[in-house]
C-alpha atoms as a PDB file:
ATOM      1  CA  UNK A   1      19.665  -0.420  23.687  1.00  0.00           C
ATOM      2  CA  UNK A   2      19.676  -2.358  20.543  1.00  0.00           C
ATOM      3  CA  UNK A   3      17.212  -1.708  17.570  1.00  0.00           C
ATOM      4  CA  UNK A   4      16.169   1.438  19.260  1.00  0.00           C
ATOM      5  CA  UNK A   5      16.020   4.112  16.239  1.00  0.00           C
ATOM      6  CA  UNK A   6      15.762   7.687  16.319  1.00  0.00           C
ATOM      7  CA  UNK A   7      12.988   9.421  15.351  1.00  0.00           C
ATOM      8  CA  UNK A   8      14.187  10.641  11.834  1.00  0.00           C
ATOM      9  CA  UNK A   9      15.545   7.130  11.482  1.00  0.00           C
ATOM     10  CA  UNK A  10      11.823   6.004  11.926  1.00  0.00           C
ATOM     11  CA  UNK A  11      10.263   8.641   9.681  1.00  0.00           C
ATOM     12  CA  UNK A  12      12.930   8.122   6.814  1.00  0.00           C
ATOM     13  CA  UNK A  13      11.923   4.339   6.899  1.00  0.00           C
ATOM     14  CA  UNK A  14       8.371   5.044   6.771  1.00  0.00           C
ATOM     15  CA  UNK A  15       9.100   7.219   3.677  1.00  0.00           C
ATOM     16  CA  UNK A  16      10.574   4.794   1.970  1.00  0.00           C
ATOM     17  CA  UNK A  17       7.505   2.190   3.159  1.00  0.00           C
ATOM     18  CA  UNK A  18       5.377   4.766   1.338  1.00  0.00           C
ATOM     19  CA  UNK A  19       7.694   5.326  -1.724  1.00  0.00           C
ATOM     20  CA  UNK A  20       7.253   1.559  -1.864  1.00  0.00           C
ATOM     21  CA  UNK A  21       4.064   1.661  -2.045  1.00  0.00           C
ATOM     22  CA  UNK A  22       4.096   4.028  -5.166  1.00  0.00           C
ATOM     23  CA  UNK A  23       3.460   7.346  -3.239  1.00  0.00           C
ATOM     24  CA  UNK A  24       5.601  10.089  -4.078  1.00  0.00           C
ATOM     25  CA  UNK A  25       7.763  12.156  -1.685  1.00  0.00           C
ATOM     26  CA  UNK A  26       7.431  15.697  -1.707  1.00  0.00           C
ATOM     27  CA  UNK A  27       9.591  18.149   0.154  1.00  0.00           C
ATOM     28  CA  UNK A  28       8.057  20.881   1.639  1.00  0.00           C
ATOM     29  CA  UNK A  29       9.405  23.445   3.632  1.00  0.00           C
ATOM     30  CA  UNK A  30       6.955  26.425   3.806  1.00  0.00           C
ATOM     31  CA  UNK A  31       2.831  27.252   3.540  1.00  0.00           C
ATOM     32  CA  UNK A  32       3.897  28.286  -0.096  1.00  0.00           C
ATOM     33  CA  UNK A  33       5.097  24.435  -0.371  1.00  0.00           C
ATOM     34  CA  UNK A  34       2.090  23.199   0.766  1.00  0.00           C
ATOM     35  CA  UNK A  35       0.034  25.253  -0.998  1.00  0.00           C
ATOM     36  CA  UNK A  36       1.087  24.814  -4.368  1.00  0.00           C
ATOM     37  CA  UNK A  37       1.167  21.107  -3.586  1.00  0.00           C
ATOM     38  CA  UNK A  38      -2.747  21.420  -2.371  1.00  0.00           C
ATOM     39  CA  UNK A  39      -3.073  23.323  -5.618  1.00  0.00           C
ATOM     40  CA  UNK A  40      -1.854  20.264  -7.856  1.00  0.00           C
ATOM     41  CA  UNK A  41      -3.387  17.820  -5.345  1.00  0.00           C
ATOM     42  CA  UNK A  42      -6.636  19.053  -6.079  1.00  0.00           C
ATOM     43  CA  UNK A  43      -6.707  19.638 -10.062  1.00  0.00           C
ATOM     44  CA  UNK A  44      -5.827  15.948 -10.361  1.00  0.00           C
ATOM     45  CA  UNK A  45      -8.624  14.979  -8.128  1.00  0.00           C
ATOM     46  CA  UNK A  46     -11.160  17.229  -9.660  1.00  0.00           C
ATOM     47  CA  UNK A  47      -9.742  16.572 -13.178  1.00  0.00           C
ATOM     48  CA  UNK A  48     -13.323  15.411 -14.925  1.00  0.00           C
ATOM     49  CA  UNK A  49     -15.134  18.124 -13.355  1.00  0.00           C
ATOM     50  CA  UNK A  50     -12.634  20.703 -14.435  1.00  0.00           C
ATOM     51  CA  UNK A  51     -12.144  19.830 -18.016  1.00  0.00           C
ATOM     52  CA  UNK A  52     -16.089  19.076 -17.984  1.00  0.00           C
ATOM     53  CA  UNK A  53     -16.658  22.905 -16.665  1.00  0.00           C
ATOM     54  CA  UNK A  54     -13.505  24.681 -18.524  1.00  0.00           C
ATOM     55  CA  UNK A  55     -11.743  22.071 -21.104  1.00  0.00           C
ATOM     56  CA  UNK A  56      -8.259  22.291 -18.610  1.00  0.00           C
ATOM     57  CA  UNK A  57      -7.418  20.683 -15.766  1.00  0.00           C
ATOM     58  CA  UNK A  58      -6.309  23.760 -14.280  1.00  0.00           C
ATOM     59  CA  UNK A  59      -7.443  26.606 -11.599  1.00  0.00           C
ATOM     60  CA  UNK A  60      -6.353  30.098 -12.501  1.00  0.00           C
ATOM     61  CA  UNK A  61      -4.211  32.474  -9.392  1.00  0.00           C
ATOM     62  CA  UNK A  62      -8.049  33.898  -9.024  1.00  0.00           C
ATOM     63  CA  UNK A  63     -10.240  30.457  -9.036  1.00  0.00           C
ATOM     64  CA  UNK A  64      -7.693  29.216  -6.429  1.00  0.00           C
ATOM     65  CA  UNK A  65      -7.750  32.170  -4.114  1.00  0.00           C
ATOM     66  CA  UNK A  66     -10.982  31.492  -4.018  1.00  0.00           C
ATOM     67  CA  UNK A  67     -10.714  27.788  -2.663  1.00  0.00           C
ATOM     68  CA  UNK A  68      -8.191  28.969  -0.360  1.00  0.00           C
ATOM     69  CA  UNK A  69     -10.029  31.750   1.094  1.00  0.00           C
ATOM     70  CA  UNK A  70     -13.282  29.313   1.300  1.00  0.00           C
ATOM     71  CA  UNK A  71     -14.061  28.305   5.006  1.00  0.00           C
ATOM     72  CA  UNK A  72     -14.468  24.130   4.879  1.00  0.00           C
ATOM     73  CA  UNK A  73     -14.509  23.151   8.355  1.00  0.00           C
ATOM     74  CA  UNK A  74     -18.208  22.671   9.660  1.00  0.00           C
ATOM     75  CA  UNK A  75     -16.983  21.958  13.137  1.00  0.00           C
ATOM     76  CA  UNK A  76     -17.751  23.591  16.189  1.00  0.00           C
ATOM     77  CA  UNK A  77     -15.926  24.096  19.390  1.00  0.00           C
END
């Protein structure tokens, strides 16, 4: 069938969409990945407040344990 694409075909071109779009592609392969990603994620988003509370936009190993060990789901099953 013509123009049918496989499925990393369709997720490689959706990268690049995004790339495009001035998001940044970041390659991660493990929770440890994802977590340090989380970890710069959220000291950009919480910059003011950080450097407001601290003068750094920074978390220490111990302030981020904390965040990660924080439950922030409210739902219920």
């Amino acid at each position: 069938m013509a123009g049918v694409k496989t499925e990393y075909e369709v997720e490689r071109i959706f990268i690049e969409q995004l790339e495009g779009l001035g998001y940044q592609y970041i390659d991660m392969a493990n929770y440890d990945d994802v977590a340090a990603n989380f970890r710069v994620q959220f000291c950009k988003v919480n910059a003011k407040a950080l450097i407001e509370a601290k003068g750094v936009a920074e978390l220490s190993d111990s302030e981020f344990a904390k965040i990660m060990l924080r439950p922030h789901c409210t739902c219920r099953s």
